[in-house]
PDB file of N, CA and C in Angstrom:
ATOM      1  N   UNK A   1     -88.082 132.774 145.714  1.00  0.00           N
ATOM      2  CA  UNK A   1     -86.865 132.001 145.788  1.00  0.00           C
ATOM      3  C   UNK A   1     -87.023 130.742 144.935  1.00  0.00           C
ATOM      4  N   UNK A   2     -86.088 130.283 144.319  1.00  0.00           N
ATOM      5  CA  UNK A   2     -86.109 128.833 143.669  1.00  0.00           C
ATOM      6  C   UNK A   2     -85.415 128.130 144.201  1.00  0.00           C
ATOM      7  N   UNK A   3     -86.392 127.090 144.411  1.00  0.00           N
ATOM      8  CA  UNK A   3     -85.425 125.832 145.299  1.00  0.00           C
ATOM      9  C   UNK A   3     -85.245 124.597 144.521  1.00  0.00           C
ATOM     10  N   UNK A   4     -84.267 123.908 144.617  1.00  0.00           N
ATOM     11  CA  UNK A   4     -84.031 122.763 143.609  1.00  0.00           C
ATOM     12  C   UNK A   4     -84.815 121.512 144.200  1.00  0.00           C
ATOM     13  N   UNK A   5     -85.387 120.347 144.164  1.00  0.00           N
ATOM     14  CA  UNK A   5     -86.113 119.484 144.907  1.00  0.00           C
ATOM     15  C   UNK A   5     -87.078 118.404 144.402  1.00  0.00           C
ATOM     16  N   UNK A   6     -85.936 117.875 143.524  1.00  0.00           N
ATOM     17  CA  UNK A   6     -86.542 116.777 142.719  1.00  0.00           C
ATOM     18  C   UNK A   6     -87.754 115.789 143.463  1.00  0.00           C
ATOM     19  N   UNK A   7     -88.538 115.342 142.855  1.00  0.00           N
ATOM     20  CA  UNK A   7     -89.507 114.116 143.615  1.00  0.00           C
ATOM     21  C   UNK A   7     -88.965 112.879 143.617  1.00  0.00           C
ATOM     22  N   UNK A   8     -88.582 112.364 142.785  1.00  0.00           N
ATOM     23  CA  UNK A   8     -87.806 110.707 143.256  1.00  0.00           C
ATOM     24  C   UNK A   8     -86.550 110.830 143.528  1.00  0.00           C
ATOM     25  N   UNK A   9     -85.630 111.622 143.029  1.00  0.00           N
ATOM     26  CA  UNK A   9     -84.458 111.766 143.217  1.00  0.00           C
ATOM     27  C   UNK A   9     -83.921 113.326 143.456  1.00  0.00           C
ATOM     28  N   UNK A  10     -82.329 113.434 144.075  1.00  0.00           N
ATOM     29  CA  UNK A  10     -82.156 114.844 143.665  1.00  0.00           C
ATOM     30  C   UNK A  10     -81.771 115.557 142.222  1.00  0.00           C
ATOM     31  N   UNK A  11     -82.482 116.993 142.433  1.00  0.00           N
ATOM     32  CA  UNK A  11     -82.560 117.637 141.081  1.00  0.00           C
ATOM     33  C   UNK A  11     -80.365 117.035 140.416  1.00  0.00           C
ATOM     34  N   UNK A  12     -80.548 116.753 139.241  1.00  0.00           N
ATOM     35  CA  UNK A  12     -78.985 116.686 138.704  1.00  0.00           C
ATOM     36  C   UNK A  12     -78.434 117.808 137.694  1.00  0.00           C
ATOM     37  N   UNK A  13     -78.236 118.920 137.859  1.00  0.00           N
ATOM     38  CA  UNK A  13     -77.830 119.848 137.148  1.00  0.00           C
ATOM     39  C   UNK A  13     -76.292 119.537 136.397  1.00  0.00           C
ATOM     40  N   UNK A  14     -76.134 119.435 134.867  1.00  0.00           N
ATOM     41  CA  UNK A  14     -75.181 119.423 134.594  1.00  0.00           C
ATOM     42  C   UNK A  14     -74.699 120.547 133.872  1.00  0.00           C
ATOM     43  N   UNK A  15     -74.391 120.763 132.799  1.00  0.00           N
ATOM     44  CA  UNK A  15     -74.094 122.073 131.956  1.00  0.00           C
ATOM     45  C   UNK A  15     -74.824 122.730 131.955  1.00  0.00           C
ATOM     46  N   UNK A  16     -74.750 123.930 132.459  1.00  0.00           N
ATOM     47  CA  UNK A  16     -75.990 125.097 132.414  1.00  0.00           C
ATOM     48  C   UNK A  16     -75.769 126.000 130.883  1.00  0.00           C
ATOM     49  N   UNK A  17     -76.820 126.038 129.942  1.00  0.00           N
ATOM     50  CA  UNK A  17     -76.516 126.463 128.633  1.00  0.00           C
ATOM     51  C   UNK A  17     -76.940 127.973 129.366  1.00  0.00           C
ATOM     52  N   UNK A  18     -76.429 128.918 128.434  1.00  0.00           N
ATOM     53  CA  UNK A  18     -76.653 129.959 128.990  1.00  0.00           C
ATOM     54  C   UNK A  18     -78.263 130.497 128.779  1.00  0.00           C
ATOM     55  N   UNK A  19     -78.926 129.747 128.057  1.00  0.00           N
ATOM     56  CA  UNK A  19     -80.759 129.522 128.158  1.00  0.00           C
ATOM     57  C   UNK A  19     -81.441 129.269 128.867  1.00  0.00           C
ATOM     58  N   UNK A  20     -80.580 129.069 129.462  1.00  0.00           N
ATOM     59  CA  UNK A  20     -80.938 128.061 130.768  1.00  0.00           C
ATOM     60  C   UNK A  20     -80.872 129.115 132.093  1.00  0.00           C
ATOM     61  N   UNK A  21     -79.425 129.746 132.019  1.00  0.00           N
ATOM     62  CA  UNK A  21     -79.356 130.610 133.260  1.00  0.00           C
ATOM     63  C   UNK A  21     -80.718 131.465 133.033  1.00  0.00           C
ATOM     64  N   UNK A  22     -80.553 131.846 131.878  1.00  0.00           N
ATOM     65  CA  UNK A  22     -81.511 133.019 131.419  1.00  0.00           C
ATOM     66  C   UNK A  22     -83.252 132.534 131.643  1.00  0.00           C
ATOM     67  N   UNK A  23     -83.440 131.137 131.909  1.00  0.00           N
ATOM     68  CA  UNK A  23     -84.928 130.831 132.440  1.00  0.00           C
ATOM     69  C   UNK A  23     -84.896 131.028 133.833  1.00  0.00           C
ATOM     70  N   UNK A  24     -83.545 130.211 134.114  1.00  0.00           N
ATOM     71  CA  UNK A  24     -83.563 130.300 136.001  1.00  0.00           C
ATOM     72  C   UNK A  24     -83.948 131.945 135.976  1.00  0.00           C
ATOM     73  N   UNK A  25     -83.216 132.590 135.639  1.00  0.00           N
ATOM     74  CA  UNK A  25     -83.080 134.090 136.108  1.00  0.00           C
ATOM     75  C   UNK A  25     -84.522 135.007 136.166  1.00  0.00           C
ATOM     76  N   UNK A  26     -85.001 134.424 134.786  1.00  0.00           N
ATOM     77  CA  UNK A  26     -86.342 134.706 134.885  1.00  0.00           C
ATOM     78  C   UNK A  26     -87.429 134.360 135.725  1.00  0.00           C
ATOM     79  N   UNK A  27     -87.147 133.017 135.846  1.00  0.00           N
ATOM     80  CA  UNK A  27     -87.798 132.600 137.082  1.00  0.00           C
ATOM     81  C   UNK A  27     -88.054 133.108 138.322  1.00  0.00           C
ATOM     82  N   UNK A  28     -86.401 133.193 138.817  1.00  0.00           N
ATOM     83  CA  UNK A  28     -86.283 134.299 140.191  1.00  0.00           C
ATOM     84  C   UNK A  28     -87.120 135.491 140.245  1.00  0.00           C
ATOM     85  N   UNK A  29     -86.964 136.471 139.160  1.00  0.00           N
ATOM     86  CA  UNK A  29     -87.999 137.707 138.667  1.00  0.00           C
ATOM     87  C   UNK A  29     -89.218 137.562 139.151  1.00  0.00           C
ATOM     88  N   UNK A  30     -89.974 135.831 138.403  1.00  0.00           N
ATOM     89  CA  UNK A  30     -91.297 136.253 138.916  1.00  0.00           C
ATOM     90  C   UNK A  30     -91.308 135.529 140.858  1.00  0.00           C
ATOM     91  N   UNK A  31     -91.205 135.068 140.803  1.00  0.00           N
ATOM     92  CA  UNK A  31     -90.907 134.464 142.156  1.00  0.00           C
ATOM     93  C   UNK A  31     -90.837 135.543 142.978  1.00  0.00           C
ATOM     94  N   UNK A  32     -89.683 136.479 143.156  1.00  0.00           N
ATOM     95  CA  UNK A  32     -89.498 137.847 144.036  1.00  0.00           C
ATOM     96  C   UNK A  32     -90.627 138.285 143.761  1.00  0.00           C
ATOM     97  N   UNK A  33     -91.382 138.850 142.663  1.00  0.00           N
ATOM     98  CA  UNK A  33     -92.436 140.041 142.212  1.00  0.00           C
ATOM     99  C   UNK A  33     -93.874 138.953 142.529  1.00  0.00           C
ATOM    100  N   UNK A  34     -94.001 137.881 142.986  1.00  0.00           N
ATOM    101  CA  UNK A  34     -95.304 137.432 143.357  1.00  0.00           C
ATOM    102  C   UNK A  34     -95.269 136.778 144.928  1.00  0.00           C
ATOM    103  N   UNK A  35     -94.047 136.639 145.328  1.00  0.00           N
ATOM    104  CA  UNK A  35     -93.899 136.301 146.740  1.00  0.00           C
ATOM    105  C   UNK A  35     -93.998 134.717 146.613  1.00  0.00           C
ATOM    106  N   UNK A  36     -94.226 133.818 145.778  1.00  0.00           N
ATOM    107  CA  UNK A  36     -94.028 132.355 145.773  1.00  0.00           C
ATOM    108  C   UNK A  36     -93.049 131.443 145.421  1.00  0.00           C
ATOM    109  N   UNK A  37     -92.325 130.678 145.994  1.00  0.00           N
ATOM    110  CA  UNK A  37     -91.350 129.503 145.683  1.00  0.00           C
ATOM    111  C   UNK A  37     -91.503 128.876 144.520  1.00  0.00           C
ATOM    112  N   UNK A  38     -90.797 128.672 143.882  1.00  0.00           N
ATOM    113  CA  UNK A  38     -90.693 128.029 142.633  1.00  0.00           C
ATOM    114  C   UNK A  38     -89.610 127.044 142.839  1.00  0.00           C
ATOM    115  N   UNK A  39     -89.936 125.624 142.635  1.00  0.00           N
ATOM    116  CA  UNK A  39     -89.622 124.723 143.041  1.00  0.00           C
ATOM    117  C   UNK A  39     -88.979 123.652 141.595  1.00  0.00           C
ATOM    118  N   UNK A  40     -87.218 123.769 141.375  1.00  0.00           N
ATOM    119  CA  UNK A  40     -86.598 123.032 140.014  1.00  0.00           C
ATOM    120  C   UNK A  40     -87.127 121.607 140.706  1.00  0.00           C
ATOM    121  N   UNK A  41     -87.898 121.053 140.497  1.00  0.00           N
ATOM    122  CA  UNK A  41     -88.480 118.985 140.519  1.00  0.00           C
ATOM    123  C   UNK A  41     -87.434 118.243 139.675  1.00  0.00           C
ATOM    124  N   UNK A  42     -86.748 118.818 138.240  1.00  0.00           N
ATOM    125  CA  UNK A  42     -86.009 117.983 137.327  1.00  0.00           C
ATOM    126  C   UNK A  42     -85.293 118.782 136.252  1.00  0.00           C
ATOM    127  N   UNK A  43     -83.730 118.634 136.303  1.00  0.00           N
ATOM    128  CA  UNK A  43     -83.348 118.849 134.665  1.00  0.00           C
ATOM    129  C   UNK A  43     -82.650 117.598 134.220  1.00  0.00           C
ATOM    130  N   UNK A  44     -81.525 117.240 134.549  1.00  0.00           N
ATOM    131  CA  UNK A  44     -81.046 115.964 133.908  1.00  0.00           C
ATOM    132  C   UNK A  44     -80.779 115.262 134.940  1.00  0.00           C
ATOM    133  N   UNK A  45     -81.976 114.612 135.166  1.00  0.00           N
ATOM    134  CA  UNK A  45     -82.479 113.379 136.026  1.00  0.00           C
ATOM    135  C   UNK A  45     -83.521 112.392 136.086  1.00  0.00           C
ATOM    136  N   UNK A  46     -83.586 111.858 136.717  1.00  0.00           N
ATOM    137  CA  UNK A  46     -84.682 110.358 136.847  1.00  0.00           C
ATOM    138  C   UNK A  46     -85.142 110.276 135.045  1.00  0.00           C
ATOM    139  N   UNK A  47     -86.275 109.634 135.281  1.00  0.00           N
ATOM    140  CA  UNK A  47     -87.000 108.795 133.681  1.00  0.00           C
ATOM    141  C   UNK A  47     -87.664 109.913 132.992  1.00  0.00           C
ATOM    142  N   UNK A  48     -87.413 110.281 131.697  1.00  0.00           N
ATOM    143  CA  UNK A  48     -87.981 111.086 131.018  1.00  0.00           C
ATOM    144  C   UNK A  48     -87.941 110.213 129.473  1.00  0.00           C
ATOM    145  N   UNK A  49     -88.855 110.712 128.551  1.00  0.00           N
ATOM    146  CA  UNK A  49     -88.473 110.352 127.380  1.00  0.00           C
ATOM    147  C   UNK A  49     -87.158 109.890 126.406  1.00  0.00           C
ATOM    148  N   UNK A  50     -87.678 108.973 125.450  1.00  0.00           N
ATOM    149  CA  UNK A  50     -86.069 108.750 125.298  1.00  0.00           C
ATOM    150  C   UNK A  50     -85.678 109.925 123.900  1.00  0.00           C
ATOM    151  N   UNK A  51     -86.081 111.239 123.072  1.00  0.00           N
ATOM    152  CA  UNK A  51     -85.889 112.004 123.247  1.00  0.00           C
ATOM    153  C   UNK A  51     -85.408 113.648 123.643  1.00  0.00           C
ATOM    154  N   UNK A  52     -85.852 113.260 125.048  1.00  0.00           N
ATOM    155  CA  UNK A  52     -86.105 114.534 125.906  1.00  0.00           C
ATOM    156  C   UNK A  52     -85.052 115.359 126.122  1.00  0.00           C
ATOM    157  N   UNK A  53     -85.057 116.417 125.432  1.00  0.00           N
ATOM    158  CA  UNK A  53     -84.141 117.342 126.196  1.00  0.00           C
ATOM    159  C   UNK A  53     -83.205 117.916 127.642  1.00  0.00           C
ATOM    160  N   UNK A  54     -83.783 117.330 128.268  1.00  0.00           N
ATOM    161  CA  UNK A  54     -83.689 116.816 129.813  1.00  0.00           C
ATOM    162  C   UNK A  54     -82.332 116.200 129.647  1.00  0.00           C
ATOM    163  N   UNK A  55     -82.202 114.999 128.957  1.00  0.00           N
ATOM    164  CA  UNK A  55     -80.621 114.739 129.005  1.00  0.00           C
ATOM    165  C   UNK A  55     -79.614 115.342 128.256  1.00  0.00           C
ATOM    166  N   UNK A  56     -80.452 116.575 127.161  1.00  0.00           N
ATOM    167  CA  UNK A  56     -78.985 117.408 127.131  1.00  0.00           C
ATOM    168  C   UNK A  56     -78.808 118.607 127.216  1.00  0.00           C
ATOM    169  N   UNK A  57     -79.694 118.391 128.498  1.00  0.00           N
ATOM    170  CA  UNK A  57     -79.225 119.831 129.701  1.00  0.00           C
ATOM    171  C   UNK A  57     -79.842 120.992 129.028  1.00  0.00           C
ATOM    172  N   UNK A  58     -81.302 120.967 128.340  1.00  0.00           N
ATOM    173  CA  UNK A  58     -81.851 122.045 127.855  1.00  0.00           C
ATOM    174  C   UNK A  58     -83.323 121.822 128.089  1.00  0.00           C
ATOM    175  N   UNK A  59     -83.889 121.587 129.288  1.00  0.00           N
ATOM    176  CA  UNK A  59     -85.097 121.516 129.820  1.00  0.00           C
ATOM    177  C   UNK A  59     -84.951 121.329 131.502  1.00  0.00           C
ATOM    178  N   UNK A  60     -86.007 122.272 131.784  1.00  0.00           N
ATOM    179  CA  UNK A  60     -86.646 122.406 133.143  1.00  0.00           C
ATOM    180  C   UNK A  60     -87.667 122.018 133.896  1.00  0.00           C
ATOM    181  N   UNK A  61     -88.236 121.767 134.869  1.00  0.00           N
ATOM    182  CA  UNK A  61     -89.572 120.968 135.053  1.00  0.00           C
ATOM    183  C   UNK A  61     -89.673 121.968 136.096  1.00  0.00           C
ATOM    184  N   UNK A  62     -90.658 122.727 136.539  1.00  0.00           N
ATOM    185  CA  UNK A  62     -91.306 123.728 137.895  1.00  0.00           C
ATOM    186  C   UNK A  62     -92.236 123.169 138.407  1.00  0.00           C
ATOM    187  N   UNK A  63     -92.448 123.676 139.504  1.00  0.00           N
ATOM    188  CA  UNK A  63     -93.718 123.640 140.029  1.00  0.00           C
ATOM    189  C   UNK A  63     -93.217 125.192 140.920  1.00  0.00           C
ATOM    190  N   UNK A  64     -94.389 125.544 141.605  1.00  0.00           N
ATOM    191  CA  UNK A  64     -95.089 126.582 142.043  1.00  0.00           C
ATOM    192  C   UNK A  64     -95.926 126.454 143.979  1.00  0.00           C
ATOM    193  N   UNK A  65     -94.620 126.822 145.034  1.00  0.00           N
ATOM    194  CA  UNK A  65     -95.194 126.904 146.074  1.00  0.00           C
ATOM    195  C   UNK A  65     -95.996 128.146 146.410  1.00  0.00           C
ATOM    196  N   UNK A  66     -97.505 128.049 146.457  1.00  0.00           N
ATOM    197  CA  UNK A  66     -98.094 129.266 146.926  1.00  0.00           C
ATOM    198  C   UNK A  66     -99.133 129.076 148.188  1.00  0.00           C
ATOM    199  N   UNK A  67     -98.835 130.190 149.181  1.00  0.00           N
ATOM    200  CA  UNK A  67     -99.573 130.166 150.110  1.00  0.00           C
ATOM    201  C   UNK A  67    -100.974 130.870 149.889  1.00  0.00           C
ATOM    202  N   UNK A  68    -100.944 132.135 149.281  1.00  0.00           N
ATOM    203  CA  UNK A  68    -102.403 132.518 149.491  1.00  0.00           C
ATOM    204  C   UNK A  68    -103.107 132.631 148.401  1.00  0.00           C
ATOM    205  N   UNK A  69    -103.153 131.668 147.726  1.00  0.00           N
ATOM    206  CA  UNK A  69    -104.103 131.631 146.289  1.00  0.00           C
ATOM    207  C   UNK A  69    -103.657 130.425 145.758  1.00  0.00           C
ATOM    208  N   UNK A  70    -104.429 129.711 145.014  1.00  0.00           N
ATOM    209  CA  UNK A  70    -104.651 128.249 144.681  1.00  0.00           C
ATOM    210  C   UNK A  70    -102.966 127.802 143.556  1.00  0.00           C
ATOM    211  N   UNK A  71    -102.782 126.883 143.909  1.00  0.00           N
ATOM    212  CA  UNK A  71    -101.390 126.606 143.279  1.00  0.00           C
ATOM    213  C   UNK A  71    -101.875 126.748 141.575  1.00  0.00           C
ATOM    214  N   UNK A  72    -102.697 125.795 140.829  1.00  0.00           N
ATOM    215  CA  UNK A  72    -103.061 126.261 139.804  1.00  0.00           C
ATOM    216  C   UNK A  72    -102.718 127.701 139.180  1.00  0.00           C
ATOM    217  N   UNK A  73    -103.749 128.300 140.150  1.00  0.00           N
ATOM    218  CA  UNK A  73    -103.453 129.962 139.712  1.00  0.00           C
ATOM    219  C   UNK A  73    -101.941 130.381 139.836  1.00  0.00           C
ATOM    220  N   UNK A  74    -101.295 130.605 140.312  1.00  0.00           N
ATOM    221  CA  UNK A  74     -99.827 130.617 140.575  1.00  0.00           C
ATOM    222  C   UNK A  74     -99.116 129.792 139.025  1.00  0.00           C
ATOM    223  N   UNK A  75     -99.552 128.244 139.074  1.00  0.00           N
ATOM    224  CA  UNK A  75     -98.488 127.889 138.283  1.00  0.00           C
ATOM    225  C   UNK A  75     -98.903 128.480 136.799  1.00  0.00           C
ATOM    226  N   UNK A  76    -100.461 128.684 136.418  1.00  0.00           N
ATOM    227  CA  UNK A  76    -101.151 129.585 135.138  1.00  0.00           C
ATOM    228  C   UNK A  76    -100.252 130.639 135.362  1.00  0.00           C
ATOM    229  N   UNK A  77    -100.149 131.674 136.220  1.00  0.00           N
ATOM    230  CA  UNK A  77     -99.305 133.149 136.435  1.00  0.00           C
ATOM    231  C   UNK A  77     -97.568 132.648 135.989  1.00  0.00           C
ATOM    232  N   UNK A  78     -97.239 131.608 136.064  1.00  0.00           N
ATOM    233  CA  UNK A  78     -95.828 131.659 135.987  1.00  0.00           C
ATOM    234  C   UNK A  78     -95.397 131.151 134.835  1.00  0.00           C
ATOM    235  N   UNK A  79     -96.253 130.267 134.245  1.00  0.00           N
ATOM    236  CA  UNK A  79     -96.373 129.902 132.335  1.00  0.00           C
ATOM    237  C   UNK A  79     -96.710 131.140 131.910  1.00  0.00           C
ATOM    238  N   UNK A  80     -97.543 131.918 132.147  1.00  0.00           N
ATOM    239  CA  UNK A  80     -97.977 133.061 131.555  1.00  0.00           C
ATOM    240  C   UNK A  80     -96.764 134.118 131.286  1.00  0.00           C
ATOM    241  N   UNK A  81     -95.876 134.710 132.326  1.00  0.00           N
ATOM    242  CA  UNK A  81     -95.191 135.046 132.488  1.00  0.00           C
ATOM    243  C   UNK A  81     -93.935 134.653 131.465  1.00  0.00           C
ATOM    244  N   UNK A  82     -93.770 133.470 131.983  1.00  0.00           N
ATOM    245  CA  UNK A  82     -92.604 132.747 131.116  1.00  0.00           C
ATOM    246  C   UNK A  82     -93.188 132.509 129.470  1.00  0.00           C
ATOM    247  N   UNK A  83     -93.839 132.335 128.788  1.00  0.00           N
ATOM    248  CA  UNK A  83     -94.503 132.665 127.787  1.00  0.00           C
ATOM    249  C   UNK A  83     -94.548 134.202 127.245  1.00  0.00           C
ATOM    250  N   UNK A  84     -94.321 134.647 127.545  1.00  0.00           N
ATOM    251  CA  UNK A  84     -94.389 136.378 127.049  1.00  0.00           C
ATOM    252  C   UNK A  84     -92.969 136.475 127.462  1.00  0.00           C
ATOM    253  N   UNK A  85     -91.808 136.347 127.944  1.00  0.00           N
ATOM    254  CA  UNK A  85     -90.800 136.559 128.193  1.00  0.00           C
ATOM    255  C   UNK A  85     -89.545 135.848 127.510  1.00  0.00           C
ATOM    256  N   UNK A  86     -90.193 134.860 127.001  1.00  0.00           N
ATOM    257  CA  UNK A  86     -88.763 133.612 126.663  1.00  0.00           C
ATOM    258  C   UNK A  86     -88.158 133.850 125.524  1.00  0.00           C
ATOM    259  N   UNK A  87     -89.013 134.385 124.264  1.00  0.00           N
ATOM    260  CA  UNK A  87     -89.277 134.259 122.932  1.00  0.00           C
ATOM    261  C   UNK A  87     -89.166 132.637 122.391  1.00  0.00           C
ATOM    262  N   UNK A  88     -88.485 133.084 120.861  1.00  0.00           N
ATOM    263  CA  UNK A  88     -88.178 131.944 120.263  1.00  0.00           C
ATOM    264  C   UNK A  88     -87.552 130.627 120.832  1.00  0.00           C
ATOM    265  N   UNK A  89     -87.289 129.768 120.003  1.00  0.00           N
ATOM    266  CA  UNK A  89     -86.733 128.956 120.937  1.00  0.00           C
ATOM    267  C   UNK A  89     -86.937 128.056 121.444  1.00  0.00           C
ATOM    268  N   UNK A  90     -88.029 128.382 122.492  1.00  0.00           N
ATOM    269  CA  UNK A  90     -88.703 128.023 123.595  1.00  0.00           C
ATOM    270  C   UNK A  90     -90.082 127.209 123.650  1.00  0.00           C
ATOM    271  N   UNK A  91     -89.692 126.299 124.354  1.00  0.00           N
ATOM    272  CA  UNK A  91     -91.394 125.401 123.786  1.00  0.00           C
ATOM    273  C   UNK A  91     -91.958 125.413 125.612  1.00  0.00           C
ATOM    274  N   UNK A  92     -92.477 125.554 125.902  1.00  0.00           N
ATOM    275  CA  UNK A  92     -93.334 125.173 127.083  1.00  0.00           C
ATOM    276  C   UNK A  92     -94.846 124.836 127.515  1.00  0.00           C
ATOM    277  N   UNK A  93     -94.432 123.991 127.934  1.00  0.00           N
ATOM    278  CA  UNK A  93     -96.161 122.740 128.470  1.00  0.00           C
ATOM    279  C   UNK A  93     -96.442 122.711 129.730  1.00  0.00           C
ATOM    280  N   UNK A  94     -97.984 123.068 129.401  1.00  0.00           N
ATOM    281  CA  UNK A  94     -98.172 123.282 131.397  1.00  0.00           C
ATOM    282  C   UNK A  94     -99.820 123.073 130.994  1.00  0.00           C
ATOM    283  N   UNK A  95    -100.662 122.668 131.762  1.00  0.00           N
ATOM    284  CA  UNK A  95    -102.043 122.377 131.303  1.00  0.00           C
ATOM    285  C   UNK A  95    -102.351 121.654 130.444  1.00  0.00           C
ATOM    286  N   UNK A  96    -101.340 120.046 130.214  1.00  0.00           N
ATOM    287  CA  UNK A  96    -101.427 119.123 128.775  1.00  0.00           C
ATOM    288  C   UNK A  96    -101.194 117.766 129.557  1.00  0.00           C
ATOM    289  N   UNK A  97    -101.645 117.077 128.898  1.00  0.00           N
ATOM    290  CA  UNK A  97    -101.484 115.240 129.427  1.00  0.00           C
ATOM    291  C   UNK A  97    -100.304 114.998 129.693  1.00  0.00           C
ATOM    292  N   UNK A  98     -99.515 114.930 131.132  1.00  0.00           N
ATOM    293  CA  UNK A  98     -97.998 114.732 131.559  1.00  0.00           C
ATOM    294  C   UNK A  98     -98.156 116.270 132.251  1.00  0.00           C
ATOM    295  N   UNK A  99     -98.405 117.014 132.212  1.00  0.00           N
ATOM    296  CA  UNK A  99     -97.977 118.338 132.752  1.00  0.00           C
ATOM    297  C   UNK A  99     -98.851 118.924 133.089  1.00  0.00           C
ATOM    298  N   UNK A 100     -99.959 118.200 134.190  1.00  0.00           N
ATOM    299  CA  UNK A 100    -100.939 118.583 134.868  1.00  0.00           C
ATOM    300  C   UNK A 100    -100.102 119.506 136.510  1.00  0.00           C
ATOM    301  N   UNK A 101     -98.945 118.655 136.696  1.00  0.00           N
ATOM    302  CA  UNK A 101     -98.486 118.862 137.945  1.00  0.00           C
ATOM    303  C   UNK A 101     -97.516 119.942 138.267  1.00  0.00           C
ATOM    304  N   UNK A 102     -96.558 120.007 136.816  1.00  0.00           N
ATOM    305  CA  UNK A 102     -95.594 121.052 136.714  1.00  0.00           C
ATOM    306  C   UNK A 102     -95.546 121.379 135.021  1.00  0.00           C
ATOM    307  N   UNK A 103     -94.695 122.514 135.362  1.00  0.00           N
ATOM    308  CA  UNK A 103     -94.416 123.162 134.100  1.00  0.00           C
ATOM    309  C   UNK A 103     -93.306 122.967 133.466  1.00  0.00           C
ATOM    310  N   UNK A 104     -93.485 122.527 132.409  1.00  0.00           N
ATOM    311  CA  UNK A 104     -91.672 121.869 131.713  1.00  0.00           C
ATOM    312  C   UNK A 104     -91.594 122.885 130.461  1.00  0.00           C
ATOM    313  N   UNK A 105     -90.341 123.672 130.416  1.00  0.00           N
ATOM    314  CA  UNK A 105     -89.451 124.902 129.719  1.00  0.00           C
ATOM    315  C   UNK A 105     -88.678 123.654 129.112  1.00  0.00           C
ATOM    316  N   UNK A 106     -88.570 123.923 127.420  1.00  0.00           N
ATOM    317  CA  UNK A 106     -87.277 123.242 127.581  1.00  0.00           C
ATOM    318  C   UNK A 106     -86.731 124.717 125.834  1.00  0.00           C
ATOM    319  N   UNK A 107     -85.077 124.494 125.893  1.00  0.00           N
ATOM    320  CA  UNK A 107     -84.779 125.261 124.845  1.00  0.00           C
ATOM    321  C   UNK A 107     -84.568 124.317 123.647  1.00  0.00           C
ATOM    322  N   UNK A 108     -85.358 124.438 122.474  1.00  0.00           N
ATOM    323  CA  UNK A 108     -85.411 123.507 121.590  1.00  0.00           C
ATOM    324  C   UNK A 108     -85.453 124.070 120.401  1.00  0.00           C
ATOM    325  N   UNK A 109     -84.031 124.832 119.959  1.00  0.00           N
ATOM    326  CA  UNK A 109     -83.030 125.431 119.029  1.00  0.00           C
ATOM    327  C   UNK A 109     -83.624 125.043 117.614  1.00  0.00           C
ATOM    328  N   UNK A 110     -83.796 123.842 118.055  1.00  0.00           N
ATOM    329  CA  UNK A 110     -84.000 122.687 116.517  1.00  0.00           C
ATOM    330  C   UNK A 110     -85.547 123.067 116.056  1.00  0.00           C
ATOM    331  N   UNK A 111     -86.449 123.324 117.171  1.00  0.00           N
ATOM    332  CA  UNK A 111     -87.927 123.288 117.009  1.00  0.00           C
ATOM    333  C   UNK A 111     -88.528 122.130 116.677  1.00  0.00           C
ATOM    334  N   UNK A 112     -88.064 120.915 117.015  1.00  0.00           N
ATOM    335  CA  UNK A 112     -88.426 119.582 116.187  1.00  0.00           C
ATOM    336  C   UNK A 112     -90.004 119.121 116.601  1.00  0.00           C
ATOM    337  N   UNK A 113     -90.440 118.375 116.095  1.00  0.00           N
ATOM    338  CA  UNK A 113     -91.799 117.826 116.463  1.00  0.00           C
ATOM    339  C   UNK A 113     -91.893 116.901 117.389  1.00  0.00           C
ATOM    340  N   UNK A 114     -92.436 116.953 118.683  1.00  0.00           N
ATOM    341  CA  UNK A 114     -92.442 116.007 119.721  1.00  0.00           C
ATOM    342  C   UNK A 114     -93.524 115.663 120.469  1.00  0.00           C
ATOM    343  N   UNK A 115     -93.478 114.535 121.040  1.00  0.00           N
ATOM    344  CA  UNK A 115     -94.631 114.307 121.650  1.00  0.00           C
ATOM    345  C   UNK A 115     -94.440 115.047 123.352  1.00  0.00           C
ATOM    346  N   UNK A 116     -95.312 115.048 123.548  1.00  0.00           N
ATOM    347  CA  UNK A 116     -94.738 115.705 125.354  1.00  0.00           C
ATOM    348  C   UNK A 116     -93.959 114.218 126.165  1.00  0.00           C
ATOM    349  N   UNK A 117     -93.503 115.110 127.095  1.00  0.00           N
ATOM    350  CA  UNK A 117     -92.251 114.158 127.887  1.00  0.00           C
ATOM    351  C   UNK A 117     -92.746 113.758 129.072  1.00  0.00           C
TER     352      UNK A 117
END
C-alpha cells in the first residue's frame, strides 16, 4: 500500500503529470508483490532546493515500511526495481549524501545537471 505522510508537514500533491501516476502505479506493483508500505514523505512541499523539481510537480521522495527484513534492504529492493522499470527520463537517488533516508524519483525531461536536493 502507499501511504502519503510527509515528516514536517503534510505530503502537498498538486498536478499529477501523468509520470508521475505512472511512478505511483509502479510503486503500488512493488509494494503488493513484496508485502511492504511505501510511504510518499514529499512532492510539492516543505524546503527543497531552489531548483528542485519538487515544485513543479515532477519529483517524489519514498521511504520503505518493512517488517521482516531490514528497511535498507527493502528500500535497495525498491530503487532496484524502480530503476529497471522507469526508463528514460528518470533520474533517481537513493544511497547518496541527502538520500541516506529516502528515495527521491524525480521526471527530468530536460536531463539537466544537478546537484542532489
Amino acid at each position: 500500500m502507499i501511504r502519503f505522510e510527509g515528516h514536517r508537514e503534510p505530503v502537498r500533491v498538486g498536478f499529477l503529470e501523468p509520470e508521475i501516476v505512472q511512478l505511483l502505479n509502479l510503486t503500488s506493483v512493488w509494494s503488493a508483490r513484496h508485502g511492504h508500505d511505501v510511504i510518499v514523505t514529499s512532492m510539492n512541499d516543505h524546503k527543497h532546493s531552489k531548483r528542485s523539481l519538487h515544485y513543479e510537480d515532477k519529483a517524489v521522495d519514498f521511504q520503505v515500511k518493512a517488517q521482516d527484513i531490514p528497511i535498507i534492504e527493502a528500500m535497495e529492493s525498491l530503487a532496484n526495481f524502480l530503476r529497471g522499470n522507469l526508463g528514460l527520463g528518470w533520474d533517481l537517488i537513493w544511497d547518496a549524501p541527502g538520500h541516506y533516508n529516502h528515495i527521491h524519483v524525480e521526471w527530468d525531461i530536460r536531463q539537466r545537471e544537478r546537484k542532489a536536493d
